[in-house]
PDB file of N, CA and C in Angstrom:
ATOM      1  N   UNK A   1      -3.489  13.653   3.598  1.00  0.00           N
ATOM      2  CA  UNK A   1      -2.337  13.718   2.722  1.00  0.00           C
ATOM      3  C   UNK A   1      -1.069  13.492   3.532  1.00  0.00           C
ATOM      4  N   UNK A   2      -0.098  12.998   2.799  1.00  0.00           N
ATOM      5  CA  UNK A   2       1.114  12.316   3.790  1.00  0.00           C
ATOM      6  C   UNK A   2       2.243  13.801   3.494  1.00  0.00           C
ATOM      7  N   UNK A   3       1.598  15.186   3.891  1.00  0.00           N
ATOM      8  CA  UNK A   3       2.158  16.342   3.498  1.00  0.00           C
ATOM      9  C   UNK A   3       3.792  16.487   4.557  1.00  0.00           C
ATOM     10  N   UNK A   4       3.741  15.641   6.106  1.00  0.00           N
ATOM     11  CA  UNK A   4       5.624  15.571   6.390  1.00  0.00           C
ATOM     12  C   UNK A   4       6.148  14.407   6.122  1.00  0.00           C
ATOM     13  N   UNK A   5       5.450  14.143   5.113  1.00  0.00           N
ATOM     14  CA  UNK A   5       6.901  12.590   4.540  1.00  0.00           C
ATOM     15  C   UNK A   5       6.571  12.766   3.078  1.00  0.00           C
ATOM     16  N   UNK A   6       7.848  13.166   2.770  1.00  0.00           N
ATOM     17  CA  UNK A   6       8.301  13.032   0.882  1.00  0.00           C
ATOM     18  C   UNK A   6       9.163  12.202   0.961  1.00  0.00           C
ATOM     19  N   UNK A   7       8.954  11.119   0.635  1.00  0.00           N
ATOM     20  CA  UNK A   7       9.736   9.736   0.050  1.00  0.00           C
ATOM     21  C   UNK A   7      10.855   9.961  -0.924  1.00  0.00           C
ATOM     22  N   UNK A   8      11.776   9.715  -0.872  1.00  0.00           N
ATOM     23  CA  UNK A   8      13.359   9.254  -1.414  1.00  0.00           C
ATOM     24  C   UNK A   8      13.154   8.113  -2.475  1.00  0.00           C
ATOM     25  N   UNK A   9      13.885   8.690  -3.313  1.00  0.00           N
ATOM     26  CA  UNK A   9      14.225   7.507  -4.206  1.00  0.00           C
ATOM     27  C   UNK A   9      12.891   7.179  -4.801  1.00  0.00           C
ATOM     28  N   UNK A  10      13.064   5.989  -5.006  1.00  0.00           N
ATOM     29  CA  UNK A  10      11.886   4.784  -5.663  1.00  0.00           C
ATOM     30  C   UNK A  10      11.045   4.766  -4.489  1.00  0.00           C
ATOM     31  N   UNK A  11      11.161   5.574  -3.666  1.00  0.00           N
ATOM     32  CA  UNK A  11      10.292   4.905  -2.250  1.00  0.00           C
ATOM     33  C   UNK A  11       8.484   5.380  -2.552  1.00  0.00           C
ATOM     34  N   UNK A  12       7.427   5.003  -2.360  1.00  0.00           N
ATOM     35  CA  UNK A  12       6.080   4.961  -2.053  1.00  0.00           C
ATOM     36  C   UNK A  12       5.552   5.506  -0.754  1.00  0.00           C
ATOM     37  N   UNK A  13       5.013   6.332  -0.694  1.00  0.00           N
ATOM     38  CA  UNK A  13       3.986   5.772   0.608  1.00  0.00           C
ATOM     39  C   UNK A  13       2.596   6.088   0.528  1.00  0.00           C
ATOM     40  N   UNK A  14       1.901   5.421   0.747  1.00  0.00           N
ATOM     41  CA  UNK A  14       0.999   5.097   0.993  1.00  0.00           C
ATOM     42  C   UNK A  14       0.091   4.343   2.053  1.00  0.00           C
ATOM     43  N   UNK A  15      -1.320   4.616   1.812  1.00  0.00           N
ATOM     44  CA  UNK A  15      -1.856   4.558   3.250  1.00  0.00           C
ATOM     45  C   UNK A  15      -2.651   3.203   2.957  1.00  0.00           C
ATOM     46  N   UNK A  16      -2.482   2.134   3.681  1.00  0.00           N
ATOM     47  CA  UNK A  16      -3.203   0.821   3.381  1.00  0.00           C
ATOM     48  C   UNK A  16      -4.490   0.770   4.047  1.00  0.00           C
ATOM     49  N   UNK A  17      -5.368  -0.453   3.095  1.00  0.00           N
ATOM     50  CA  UNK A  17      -7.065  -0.402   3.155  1.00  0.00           C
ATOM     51  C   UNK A  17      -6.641  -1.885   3.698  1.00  0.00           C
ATOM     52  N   UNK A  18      -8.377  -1.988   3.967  1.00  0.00           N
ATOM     53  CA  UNK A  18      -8.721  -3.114   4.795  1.00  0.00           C
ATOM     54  C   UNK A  18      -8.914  -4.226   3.888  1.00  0.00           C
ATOM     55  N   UNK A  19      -8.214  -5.379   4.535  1.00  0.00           N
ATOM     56  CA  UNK A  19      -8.008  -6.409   3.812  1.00  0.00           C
ATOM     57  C   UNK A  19      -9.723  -7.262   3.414  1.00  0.00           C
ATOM     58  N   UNK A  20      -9.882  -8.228   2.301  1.00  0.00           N
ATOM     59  CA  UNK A  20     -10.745  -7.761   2.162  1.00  0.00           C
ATOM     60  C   UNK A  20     -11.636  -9.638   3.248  1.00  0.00           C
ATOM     61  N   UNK A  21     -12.959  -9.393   3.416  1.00  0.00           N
ATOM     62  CA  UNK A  21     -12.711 -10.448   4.429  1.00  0.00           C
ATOM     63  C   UNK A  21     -14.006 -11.434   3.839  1.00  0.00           C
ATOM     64  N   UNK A  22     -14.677 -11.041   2.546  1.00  0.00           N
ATOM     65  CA  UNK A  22     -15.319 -11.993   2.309  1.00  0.00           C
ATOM     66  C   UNK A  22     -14.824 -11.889   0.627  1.00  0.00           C
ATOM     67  N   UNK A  23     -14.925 -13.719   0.195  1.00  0.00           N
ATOM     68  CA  UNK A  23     -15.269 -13.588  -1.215  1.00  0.00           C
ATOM     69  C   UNK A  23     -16.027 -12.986  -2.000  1.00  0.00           C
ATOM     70  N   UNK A  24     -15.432 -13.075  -3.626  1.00  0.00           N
ATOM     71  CA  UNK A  24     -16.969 -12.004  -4.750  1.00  0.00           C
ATOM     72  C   UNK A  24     -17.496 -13.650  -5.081  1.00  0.00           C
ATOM     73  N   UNK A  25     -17.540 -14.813  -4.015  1.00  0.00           N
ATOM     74  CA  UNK A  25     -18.785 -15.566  -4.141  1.00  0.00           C
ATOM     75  C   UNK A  25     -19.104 -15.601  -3.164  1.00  0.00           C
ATOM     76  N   UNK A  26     -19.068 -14.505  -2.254  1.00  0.00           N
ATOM     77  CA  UNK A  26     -19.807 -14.434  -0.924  1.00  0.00           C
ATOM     78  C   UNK A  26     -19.549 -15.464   0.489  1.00  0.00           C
ATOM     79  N   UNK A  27     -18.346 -15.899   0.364  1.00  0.00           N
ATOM     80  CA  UNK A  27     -17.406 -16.642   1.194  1.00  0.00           C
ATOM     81  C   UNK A  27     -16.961 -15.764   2.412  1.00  0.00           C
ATOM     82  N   UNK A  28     -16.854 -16.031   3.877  1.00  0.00           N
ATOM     83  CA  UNK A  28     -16.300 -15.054   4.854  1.00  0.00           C
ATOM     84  C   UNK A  28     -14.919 -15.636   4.841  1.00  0.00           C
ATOM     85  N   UNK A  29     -13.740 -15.278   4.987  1.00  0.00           N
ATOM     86  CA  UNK A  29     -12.689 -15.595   5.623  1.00  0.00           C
ATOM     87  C   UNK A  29     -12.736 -15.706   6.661  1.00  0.00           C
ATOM     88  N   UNK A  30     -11.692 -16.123   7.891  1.00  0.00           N
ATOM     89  CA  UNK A  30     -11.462 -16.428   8.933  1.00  0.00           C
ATOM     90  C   UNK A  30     -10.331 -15.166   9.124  1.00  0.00           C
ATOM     91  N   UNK A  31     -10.403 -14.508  10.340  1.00  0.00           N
ATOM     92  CA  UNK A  31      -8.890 -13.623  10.432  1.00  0.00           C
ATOM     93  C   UNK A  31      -8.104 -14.449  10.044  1.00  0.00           C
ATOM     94  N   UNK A  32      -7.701 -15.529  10.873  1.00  0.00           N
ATOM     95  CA  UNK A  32      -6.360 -15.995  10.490  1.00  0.00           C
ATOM     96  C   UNK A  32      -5.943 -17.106   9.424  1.00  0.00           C
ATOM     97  N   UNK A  33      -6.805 -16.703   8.133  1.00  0.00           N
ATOM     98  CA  UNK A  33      -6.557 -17.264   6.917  1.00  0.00           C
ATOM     99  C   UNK A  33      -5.296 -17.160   6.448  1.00  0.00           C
ATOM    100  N   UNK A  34      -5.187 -17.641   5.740  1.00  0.00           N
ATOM    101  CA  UNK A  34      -3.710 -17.636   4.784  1.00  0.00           C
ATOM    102  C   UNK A  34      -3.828 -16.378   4.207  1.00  0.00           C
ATOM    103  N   UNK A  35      -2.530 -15.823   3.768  1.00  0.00           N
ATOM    104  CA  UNK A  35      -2.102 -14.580   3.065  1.00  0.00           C
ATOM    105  C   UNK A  35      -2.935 -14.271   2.343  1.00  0.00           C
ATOM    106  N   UNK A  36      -3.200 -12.469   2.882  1.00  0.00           N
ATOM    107  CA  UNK A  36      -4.310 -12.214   1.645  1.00  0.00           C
ATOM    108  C   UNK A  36      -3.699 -10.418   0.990  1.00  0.00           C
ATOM    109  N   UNK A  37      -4.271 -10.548  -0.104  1.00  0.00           N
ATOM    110  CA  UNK A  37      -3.281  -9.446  -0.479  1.00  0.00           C
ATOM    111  C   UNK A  37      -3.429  -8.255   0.367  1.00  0.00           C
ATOM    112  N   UNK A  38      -2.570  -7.620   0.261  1.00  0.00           N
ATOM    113  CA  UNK A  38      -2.348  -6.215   0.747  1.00  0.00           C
ATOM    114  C   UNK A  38      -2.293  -5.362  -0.302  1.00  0.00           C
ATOM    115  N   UNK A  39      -3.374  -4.052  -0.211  1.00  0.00           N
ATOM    116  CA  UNK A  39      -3.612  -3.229  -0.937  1.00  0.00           C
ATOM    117  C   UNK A  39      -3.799  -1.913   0.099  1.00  0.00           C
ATOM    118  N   UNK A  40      -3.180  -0.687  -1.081  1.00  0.00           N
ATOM    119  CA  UNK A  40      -3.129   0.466  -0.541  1.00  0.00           C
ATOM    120  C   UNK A  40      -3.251   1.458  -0.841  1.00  0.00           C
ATOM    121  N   UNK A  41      -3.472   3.142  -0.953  1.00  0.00           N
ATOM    122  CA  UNK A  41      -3.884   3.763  -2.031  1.00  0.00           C
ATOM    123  C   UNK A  41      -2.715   5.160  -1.894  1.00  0.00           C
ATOM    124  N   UNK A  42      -2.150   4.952  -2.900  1.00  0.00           N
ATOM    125  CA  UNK A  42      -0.630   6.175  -3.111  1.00  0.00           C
ATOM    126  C   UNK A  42      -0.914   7.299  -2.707  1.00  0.00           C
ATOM    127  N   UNK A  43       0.030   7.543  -1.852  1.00  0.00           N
ATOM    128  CA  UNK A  43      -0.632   9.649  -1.369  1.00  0.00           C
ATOM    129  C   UNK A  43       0.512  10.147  -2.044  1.00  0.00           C
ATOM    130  N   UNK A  44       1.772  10.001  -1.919  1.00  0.00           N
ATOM    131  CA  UNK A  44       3.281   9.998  -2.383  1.00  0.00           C
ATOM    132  C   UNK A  44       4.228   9.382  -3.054  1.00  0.00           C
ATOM    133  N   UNK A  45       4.823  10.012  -3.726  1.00  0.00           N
ATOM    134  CA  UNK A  45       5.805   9.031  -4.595  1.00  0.00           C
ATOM    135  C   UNK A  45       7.277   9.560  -4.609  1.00  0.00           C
ATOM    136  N   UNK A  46       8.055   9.121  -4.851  1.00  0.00           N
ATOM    137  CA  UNK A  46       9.651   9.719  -4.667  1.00  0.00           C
ATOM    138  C   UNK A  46      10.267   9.884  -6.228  1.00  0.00           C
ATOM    139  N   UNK A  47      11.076  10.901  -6.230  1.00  0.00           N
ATOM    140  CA  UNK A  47      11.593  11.508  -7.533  1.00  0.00           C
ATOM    141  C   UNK A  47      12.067  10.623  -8.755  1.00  0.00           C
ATOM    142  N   UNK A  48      12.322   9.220  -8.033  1.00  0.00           N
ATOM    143  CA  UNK A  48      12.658   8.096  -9.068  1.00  0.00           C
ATOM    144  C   UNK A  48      11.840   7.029  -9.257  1.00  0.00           C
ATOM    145  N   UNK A  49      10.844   7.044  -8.826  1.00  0.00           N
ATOM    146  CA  UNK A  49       9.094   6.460  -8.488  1.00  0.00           C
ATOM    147  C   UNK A  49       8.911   6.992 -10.205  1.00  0.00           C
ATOM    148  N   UNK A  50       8.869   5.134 -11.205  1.00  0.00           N
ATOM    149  CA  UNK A  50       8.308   5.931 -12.754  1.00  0.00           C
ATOM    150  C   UNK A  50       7.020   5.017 -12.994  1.00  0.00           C
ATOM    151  N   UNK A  51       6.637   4.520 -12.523  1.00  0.00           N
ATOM    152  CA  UNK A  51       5.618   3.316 -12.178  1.00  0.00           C
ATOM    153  C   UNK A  51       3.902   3.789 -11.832  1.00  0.00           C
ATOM    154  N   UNK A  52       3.591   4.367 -10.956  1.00  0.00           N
ATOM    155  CA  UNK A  52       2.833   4.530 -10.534  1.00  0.00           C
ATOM    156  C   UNK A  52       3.220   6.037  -9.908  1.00  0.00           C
ATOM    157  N   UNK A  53       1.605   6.389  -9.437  1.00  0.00           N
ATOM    158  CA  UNK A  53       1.274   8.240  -9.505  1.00  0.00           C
ATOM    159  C   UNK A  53       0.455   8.400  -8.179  1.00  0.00           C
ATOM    160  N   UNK A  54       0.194   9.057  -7.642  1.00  0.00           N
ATOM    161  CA  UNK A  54      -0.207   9.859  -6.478  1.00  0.00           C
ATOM    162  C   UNK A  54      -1.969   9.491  -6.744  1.00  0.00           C
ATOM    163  N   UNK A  55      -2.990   8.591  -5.846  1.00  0.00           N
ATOM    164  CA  UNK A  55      -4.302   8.124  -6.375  1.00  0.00           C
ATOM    165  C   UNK A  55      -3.970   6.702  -7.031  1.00  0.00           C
ATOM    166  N   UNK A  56      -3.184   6.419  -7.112  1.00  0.00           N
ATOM    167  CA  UNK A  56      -3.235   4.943  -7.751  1.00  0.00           C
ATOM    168  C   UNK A  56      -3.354   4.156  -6.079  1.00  0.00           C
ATOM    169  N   UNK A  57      -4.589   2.749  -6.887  1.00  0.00           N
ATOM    170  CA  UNK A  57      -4.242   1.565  -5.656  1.00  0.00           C
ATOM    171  C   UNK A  57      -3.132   0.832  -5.857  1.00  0.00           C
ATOM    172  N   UNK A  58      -2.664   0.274  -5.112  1.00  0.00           N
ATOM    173  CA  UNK A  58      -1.160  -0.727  -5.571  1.00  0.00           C
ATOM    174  C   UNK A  58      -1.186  -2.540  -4.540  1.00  0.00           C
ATOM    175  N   UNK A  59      -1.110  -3.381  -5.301  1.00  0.00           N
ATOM    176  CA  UNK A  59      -0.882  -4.558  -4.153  1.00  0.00           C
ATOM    177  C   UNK A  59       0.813  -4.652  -4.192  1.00  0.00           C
ATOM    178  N   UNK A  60       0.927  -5.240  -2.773  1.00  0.00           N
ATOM    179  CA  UNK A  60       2.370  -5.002  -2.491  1.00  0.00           C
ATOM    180  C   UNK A  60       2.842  -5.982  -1.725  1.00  0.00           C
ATOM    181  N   UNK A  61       3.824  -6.479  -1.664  1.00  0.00           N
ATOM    182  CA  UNK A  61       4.793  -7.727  -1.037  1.00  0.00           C
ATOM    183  C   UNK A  61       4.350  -7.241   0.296  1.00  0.00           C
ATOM    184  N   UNK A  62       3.317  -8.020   1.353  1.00  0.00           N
ATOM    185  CA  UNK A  62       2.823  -7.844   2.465  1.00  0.00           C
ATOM    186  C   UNK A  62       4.276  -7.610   3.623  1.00  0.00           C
ATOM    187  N   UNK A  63       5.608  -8.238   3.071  1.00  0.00           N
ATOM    188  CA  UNK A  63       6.803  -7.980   4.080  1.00  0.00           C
ATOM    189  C   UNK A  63       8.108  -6.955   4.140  1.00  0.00           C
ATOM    190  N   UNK A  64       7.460  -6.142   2.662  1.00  0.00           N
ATOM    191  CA  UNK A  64       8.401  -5.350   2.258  1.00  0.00           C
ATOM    192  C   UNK A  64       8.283  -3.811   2.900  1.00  0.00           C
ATOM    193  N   UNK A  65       7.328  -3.381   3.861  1.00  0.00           N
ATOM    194  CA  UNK A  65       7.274  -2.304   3.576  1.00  0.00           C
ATOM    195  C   UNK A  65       7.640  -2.118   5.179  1.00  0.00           C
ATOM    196  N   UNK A  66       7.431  -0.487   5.438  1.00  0.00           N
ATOM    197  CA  UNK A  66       7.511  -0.154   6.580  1.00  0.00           C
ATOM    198  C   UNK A  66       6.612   0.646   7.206  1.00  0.00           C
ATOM    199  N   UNK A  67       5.817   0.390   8.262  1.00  0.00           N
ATOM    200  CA  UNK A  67       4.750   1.321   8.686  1.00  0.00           C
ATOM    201  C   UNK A  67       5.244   2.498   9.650  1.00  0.00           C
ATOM    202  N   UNK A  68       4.718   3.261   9.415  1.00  0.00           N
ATOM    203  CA  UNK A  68       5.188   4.678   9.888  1.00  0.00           C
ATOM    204  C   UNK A  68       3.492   5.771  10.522  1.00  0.00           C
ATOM    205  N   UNK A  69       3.785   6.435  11.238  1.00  0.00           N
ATOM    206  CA  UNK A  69       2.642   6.590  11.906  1.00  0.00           C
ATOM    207  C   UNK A  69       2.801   8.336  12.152  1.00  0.00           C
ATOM    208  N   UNK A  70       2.244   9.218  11.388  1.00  0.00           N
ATOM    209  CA  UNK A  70       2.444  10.532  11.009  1.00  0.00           C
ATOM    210  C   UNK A  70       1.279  11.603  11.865  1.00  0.00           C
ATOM    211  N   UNK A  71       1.282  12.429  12.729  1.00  0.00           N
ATOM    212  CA  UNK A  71       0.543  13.364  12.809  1.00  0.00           C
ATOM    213  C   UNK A  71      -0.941  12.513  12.941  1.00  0.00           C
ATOM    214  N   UNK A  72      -1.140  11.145  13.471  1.00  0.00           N
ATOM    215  CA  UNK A  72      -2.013  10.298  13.535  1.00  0.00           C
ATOM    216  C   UNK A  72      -2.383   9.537  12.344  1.00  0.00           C
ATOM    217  N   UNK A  73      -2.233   9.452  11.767  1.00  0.00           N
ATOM    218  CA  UNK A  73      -2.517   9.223  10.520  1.00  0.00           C
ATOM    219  C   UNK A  73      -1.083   8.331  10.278  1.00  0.00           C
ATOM    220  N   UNK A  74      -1.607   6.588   9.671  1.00  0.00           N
ATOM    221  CA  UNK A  74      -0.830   5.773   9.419  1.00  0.00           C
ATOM    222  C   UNK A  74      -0.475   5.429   8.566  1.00  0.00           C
ATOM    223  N   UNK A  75       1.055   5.257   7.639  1.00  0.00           N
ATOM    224  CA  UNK A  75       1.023   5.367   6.244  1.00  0.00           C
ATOM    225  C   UNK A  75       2.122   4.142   6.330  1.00  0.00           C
ATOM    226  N   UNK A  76       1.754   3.493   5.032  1.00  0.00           N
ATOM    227  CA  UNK A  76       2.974   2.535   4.559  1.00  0.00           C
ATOM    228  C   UNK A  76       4.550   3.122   3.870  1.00  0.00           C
ATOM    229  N   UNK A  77       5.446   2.798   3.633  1.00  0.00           N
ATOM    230  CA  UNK A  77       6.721   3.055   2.789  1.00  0.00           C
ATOM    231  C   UNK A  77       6.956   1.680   2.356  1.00  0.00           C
ATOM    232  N   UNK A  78       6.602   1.786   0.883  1.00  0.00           N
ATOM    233  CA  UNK A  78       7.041   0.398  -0.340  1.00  0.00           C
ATOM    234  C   UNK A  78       8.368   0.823  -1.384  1.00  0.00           C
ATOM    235  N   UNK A  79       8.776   0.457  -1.497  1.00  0.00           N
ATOM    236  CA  UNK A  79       9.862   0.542  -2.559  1.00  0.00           C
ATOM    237  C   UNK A  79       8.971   0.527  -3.814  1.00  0.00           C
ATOM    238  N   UNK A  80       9.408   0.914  -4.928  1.00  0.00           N
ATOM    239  CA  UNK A  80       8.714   0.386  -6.302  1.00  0.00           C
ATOM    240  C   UNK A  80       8.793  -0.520  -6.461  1.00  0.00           C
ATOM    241  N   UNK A  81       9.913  -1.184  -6.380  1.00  0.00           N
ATOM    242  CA  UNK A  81      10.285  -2.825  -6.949  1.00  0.00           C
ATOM    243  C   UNK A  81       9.063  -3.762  -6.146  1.00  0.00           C
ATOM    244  N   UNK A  82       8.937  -2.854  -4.990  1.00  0.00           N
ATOM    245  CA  UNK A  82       8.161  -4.435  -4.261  1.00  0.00           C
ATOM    246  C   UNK A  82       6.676  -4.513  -4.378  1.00  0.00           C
ATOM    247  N   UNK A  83       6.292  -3.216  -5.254  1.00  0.00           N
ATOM    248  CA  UNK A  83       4.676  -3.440  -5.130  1.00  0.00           C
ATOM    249  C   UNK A  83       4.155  -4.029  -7.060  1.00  0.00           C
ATOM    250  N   UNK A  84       3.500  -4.838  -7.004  1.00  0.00           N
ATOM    251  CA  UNK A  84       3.727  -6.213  -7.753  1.00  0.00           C
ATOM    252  C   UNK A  84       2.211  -5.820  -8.736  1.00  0.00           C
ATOM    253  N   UNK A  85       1.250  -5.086  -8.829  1.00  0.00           N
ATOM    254  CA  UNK A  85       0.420  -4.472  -9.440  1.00  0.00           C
ATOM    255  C   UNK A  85      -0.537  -2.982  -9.135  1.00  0.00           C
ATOM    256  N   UNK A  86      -1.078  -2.741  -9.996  1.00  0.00           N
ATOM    257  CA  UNK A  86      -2.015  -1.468  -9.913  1.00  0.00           C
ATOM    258  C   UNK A  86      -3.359  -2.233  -9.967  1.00  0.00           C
ATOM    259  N   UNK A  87      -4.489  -1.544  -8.949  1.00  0.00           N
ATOM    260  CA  UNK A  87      -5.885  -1.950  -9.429  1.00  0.00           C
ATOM    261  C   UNK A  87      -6.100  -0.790  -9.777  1.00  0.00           C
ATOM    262  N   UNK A  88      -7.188  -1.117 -10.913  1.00  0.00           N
ATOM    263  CA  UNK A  88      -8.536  -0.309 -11.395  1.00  0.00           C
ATOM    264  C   UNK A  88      -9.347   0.016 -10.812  1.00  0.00           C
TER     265      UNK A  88
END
């Protein structure tokens, strides 16, 4: 849990998953493929955060955020505006 960082504002954080490295037709990527989404799963949300909830996954503008590195444990900071859907 991201229990010494409570996010401000619209701010997010969350802790990002591994990108994903083969197709669902069973295709491998190459590391250094072209842009692939970035997805992450919400631990925190900030008091003006009306979008999304604490357990939601989120994909997010791969250049918007800021990584931050807590008590070992590595967490993202997204704005609301910049994360662009929810998965199921």
């Amino acid at each position: 849990m991201a229990g010494a960082l409570k996010p401000l504002g619209d701010y997010v954080v969350a802790t990002a998953e591994q990108a994903e490295t083969k197709t669902a037709s069973g295709i491998y990527l190459p590391e250094n493929s072209a842009e692939k989404p970035k997805t992450a799963k919400v631990v925190a949300v900030g008091p003006a955060a009306t979008q999304v909830k604490v357990g939601d996954r989120i994909i997010y503008k791969s250049y918007s955020n800021t990584d931050v590195k807590v008590e070992g444990t590595e967490y993202i900071l997204v704005k609301e505006e910049d994360i662009l859907a929810t998965v199921k």
